[in-house]
N, C-alpha and C. Protein backbone atom coordinates (compact mmCIF):
# COMPACT_ATOMS: atom_id res chain seq x y z
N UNK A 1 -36.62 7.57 155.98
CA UNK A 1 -37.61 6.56 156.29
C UNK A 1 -38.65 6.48 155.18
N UNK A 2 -39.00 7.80 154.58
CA UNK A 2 -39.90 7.22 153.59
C UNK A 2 -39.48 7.20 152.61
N UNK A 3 -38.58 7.04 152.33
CA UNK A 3 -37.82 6.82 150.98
C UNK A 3 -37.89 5.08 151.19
N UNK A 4 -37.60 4.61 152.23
CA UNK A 4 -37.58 3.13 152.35
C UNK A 4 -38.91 2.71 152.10
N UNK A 5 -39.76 3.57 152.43
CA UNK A 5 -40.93 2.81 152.33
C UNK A 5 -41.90 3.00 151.24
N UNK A 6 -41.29 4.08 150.40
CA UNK A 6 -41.94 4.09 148.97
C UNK A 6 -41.31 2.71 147.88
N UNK A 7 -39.52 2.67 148.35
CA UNK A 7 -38.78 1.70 147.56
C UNK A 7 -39.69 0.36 148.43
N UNK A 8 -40.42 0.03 149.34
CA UNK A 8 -41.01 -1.08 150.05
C UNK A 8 -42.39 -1.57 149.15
N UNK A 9 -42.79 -0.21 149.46
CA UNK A 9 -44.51 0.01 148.30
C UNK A 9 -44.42 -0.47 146.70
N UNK A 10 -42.87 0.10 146.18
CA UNK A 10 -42.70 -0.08 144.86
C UNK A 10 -42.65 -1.51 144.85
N UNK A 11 -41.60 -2.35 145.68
CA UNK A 11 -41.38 -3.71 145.59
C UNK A 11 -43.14 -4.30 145.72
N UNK A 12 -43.72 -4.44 146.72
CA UNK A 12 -44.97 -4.62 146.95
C UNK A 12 -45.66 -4.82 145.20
N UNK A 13 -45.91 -3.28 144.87
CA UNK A 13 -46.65 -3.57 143.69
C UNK A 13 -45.78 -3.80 142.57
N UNK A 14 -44.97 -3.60 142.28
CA UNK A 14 -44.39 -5.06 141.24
C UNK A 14 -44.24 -6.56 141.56
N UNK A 15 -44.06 -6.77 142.74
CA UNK A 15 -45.17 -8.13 142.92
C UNK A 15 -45.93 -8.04 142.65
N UNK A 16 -47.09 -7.67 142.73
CA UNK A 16 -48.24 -8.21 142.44
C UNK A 16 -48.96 -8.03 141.08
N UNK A 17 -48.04 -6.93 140.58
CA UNK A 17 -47.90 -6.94 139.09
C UNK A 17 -47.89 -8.71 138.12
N UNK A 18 -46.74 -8.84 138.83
CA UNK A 18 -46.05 -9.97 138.29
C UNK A 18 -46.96 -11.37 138.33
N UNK A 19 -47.46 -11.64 139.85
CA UNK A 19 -48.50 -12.27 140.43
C UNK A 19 -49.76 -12.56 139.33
N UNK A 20 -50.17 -11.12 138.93
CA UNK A 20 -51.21 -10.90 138.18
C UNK A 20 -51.09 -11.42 137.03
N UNK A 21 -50.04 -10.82 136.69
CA UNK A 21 -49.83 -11.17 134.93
C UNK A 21 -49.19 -12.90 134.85
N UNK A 22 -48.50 -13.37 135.88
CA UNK A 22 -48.60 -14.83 135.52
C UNK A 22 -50.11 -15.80 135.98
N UNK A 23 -50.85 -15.38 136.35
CA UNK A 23 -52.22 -15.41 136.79
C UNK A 23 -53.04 -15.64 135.73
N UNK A 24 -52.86 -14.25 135.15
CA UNK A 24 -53.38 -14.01 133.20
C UNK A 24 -53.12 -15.41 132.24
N UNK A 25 -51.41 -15.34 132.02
CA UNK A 25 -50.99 -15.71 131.05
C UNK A 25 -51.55 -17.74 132.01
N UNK A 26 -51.45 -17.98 132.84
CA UNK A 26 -51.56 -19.25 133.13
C UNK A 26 -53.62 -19.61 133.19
N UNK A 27 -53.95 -18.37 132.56
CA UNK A 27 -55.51 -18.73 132.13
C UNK A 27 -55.77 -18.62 130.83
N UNK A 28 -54.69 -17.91 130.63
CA UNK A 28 -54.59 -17.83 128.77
C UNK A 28 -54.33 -18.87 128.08
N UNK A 29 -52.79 -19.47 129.10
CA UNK A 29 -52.19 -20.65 128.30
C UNK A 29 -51.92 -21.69 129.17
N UNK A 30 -53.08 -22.35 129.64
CA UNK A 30 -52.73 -23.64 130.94
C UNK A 30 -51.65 -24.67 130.18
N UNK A 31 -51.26 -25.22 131.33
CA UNK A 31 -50.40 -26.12 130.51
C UNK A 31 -51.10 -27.35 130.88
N UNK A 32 -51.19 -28.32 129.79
CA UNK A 32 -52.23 -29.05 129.39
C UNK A 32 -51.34 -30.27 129.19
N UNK A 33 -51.47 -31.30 129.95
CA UNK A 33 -50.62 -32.44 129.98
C UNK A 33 -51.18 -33.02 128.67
N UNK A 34 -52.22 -33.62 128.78
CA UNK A 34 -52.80 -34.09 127.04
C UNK A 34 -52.85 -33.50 126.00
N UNK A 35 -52.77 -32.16 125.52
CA UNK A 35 -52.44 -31.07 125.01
C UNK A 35 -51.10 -31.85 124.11
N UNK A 36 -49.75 -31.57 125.23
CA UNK A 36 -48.58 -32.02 125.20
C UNK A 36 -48.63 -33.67 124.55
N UNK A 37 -48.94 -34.38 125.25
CA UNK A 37 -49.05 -35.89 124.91
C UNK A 37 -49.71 -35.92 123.50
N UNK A 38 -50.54 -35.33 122.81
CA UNK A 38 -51.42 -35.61 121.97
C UNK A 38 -50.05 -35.03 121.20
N UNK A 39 -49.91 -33.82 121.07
CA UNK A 39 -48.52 -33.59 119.64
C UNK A 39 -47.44 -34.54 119.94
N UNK A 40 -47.19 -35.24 120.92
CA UNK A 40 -46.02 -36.26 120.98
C UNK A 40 -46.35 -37.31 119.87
N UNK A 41 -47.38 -37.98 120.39
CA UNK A 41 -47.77 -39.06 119.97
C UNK A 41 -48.44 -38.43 117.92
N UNK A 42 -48.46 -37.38 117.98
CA UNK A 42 -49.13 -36.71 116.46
C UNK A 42 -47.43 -36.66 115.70
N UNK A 43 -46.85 -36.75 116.75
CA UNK A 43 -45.85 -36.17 115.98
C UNK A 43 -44.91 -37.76 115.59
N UNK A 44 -44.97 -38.73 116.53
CA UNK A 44 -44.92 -39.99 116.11
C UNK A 44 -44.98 -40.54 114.94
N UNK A 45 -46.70 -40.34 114.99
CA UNK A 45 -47.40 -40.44 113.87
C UNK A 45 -46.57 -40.48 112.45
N UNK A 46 -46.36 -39.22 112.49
CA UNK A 46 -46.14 -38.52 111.41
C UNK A 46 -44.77 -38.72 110.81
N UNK A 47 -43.60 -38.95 111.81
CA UNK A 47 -42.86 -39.71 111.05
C UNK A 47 -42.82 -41.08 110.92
N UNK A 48 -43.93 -41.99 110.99
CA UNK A 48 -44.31 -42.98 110.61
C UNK A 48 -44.64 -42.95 109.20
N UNK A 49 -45.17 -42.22 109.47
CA UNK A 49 -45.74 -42.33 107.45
C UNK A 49 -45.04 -41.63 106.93
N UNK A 50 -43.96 -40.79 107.26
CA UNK A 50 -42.85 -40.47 106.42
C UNK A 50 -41.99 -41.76 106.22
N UNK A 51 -41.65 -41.97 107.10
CA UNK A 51 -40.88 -43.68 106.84
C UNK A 51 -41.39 -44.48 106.42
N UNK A 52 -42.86 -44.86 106.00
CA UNK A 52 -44.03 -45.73 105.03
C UNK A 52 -43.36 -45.32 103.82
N UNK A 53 -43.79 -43.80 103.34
CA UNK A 53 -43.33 -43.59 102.32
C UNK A 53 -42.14 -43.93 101.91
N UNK A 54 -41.06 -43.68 102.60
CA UNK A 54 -39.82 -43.70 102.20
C UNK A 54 -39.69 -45.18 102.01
N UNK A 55 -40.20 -46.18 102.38
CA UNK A 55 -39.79 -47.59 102.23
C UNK A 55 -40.91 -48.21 101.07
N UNK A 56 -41.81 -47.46 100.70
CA UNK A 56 -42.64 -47.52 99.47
C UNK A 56 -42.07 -47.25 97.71
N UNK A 57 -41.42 -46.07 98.67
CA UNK A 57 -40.33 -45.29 97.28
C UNK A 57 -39.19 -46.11 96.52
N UNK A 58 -39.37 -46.46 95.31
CA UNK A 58 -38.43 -47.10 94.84
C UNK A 58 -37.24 -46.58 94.30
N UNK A 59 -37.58 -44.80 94.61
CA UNK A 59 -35.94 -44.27 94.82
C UNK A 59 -35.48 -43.30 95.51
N UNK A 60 -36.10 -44.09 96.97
CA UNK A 60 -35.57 -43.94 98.12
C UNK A 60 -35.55 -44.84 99.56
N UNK A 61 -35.89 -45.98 99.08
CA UNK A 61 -36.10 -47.37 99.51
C UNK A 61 -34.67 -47.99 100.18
N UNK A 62 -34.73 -48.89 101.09
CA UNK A 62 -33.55 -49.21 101.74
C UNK A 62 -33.76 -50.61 101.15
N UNK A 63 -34.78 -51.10 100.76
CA UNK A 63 -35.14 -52.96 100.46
C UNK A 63 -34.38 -53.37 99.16
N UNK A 64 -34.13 -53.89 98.94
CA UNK A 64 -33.40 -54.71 97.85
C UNK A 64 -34.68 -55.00 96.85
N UNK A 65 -35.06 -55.46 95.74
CA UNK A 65 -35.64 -55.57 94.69
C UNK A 65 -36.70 -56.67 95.05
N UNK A 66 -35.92 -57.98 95.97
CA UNK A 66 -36.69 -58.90 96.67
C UNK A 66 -37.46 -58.65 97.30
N UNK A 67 -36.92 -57.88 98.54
CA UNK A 67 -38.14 -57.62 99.64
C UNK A 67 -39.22 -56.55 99.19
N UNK A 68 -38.41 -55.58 98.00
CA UNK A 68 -39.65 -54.34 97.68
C UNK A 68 -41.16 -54.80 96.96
N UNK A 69 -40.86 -55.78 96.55
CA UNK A 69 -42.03 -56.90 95.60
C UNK A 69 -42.38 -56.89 96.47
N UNK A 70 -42.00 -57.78 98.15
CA UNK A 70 -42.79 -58.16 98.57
C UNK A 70 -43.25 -57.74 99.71
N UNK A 71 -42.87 -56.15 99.81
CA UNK A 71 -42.93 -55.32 101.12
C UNK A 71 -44.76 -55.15 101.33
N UNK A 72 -45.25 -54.88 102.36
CA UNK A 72 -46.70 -54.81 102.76
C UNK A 72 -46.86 -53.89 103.72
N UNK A 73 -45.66 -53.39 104.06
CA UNK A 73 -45.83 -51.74 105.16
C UNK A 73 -45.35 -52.46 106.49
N UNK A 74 -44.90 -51.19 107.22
CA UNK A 74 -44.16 -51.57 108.82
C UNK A 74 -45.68 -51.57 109.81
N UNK A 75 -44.92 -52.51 110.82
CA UNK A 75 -45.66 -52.37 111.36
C UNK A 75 -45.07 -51.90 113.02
N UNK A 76 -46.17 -51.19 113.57
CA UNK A 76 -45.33 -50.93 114.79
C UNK A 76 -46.54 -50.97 116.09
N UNK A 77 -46.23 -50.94 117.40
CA UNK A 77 -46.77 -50.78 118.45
C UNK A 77 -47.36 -49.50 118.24
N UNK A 78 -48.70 -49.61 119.19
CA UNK A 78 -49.43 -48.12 119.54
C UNK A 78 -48.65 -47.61 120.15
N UNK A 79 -48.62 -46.08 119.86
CA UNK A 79 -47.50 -44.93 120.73
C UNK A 79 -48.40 -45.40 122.34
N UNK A 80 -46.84 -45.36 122.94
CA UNK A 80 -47.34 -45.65 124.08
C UNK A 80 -46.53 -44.80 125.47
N UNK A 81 -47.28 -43.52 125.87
CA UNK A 81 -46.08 -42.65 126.33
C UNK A 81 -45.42 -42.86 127.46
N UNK A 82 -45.74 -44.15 128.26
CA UNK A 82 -45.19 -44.95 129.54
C UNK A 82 -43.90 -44.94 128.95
N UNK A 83 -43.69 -45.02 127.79
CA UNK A 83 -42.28 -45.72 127.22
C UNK A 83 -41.22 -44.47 126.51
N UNK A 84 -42.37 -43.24 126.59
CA UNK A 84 -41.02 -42.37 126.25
C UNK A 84 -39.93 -41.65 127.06
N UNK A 85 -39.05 -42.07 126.44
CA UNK A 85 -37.82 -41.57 127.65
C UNK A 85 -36.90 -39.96 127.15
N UNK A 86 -36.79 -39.30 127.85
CA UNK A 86 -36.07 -38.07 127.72
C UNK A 86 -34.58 -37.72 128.50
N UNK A 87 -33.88 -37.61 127.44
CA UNK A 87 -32.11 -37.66 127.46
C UNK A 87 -31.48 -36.47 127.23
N UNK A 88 -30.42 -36.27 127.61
CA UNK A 88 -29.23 -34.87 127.61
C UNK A 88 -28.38 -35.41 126.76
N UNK A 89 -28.37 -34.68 125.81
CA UNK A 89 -27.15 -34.96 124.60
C UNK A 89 -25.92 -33.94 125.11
N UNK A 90 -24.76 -34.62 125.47
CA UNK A 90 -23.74 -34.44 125.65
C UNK A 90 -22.93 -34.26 124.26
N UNK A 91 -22.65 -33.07 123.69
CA UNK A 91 -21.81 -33.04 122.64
C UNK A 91 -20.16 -33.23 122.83
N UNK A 92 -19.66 -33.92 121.61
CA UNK A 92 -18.44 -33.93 121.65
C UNK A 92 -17.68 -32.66 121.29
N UNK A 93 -16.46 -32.56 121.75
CA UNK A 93 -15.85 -31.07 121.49
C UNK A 93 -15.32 -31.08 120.25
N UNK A 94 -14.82 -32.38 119.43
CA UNK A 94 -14.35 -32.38 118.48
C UNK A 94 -15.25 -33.92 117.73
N UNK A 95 -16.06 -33.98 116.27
CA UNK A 95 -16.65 -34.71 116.01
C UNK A 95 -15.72 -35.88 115.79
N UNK A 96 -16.36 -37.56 115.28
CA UNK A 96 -15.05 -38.50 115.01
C UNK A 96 -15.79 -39.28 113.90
N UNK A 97 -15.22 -39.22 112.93
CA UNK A 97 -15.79 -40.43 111.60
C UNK A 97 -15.46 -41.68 112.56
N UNK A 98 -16.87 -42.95 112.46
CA UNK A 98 -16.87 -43.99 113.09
C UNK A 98 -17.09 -44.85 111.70
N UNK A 99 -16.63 -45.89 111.45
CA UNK A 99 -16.99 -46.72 110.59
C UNK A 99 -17.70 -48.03 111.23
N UNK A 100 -19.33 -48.44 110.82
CA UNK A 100 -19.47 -49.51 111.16
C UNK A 100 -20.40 -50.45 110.08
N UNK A 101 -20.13 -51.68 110.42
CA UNK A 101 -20.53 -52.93 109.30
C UNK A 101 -22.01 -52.58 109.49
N UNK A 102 -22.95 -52.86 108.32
CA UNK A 102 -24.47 -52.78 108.16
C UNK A 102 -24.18 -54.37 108.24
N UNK A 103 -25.64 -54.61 108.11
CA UNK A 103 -26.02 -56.00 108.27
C UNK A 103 -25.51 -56.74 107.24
N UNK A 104 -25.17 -56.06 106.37
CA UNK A 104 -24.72 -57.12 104.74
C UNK A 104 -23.07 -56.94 104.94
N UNK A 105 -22.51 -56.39 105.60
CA UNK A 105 -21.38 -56.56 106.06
C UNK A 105 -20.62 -55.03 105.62
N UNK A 106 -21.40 -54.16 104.56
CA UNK A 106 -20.58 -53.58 104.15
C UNK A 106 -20.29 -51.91 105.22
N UNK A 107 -18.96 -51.70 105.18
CA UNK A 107 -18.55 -50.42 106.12
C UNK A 107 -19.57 -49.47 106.05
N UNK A 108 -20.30 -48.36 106.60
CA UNK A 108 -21.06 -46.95 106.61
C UNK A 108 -20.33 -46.34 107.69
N UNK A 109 -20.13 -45.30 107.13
CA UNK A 109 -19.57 -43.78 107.83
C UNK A 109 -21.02 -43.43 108.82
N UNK A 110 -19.98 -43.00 110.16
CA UNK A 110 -21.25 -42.76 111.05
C UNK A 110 -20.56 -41.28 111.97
N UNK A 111 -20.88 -40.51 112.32
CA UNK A 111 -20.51 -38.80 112.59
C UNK A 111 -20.33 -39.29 114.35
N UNK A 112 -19.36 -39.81 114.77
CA UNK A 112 -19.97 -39.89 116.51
C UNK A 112 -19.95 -38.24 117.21
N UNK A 113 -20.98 -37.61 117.22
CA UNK A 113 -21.09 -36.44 117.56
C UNK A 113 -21.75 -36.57 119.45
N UNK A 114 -21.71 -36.79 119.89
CA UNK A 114 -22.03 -37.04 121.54
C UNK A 114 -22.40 -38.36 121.98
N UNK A 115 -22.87 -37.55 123.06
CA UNK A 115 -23.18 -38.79 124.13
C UNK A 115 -24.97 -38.48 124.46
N UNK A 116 -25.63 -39.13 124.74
CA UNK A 116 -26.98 -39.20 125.39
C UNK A 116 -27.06 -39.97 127.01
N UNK A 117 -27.22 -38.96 127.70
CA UNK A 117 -27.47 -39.18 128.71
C UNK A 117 -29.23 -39.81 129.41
N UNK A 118 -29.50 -41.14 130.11
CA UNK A 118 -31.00 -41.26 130.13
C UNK A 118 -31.82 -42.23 131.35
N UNK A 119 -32.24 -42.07 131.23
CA UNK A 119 -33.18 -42.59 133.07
C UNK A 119 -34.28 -43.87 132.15
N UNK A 120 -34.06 -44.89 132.60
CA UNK A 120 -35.19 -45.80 132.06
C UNK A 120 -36.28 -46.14 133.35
């Protein structure tokens, strides 16, 4: 009998061990919905003006000689996080070279490596 009830006592206080210390760590490290939202939207950001640059770069530019004369920067909507959606990438078991026409007609190699799964 008291063997049960020391193994009872033990359970007891490692609960409340546990209790405690996620207690701690959730005053240490709240989880902070705007916190979260703010690096989403920072992180947006940021490959925005990586892609500024890259369409600035005249050798690493996607524009033709025409439009680079007369490029003036992208423009895009305010990050807006109503609109971000979060998906399950389903990988394929074996990858598949896809070939498809760009807008100027010509073939690009494309890796079809999964599927994305997503809730709108």
């Amino acid at each position: 009998m008291i063997k049960y009830i020391k193994a009872g006592v033990s359970f007891f206080l490692l609960l409340v061990c546990l209790l405690a210390n996620n207690m701690l760590v959730s005053q240490i490290i709240p989880y902070d919905s705007e916190l979260i939202e703010d690096n989403y939207s920072k992180e947006i950001e940021a490959h925005r003006v990586k892609e500024e640059k890259s369409f600035r770069n005249k050798e690493t530019t996607l524009l033709s000689d025409d439009y680079f004369s007369r490029f003036t920067g992208l423009n895009y909507f305010p990050v807006n996080l109503k609109y971000r959606i979060v998906g399950k990438l389903i990988k394929l078991a074996e990858s598949e070279q896809t070939n498809l026409k760009m807008t100027n007609g010509t073939p690009y190699g494309f890796l079809h490596y999964g599927k994305v799964n997503f809730f709108i």
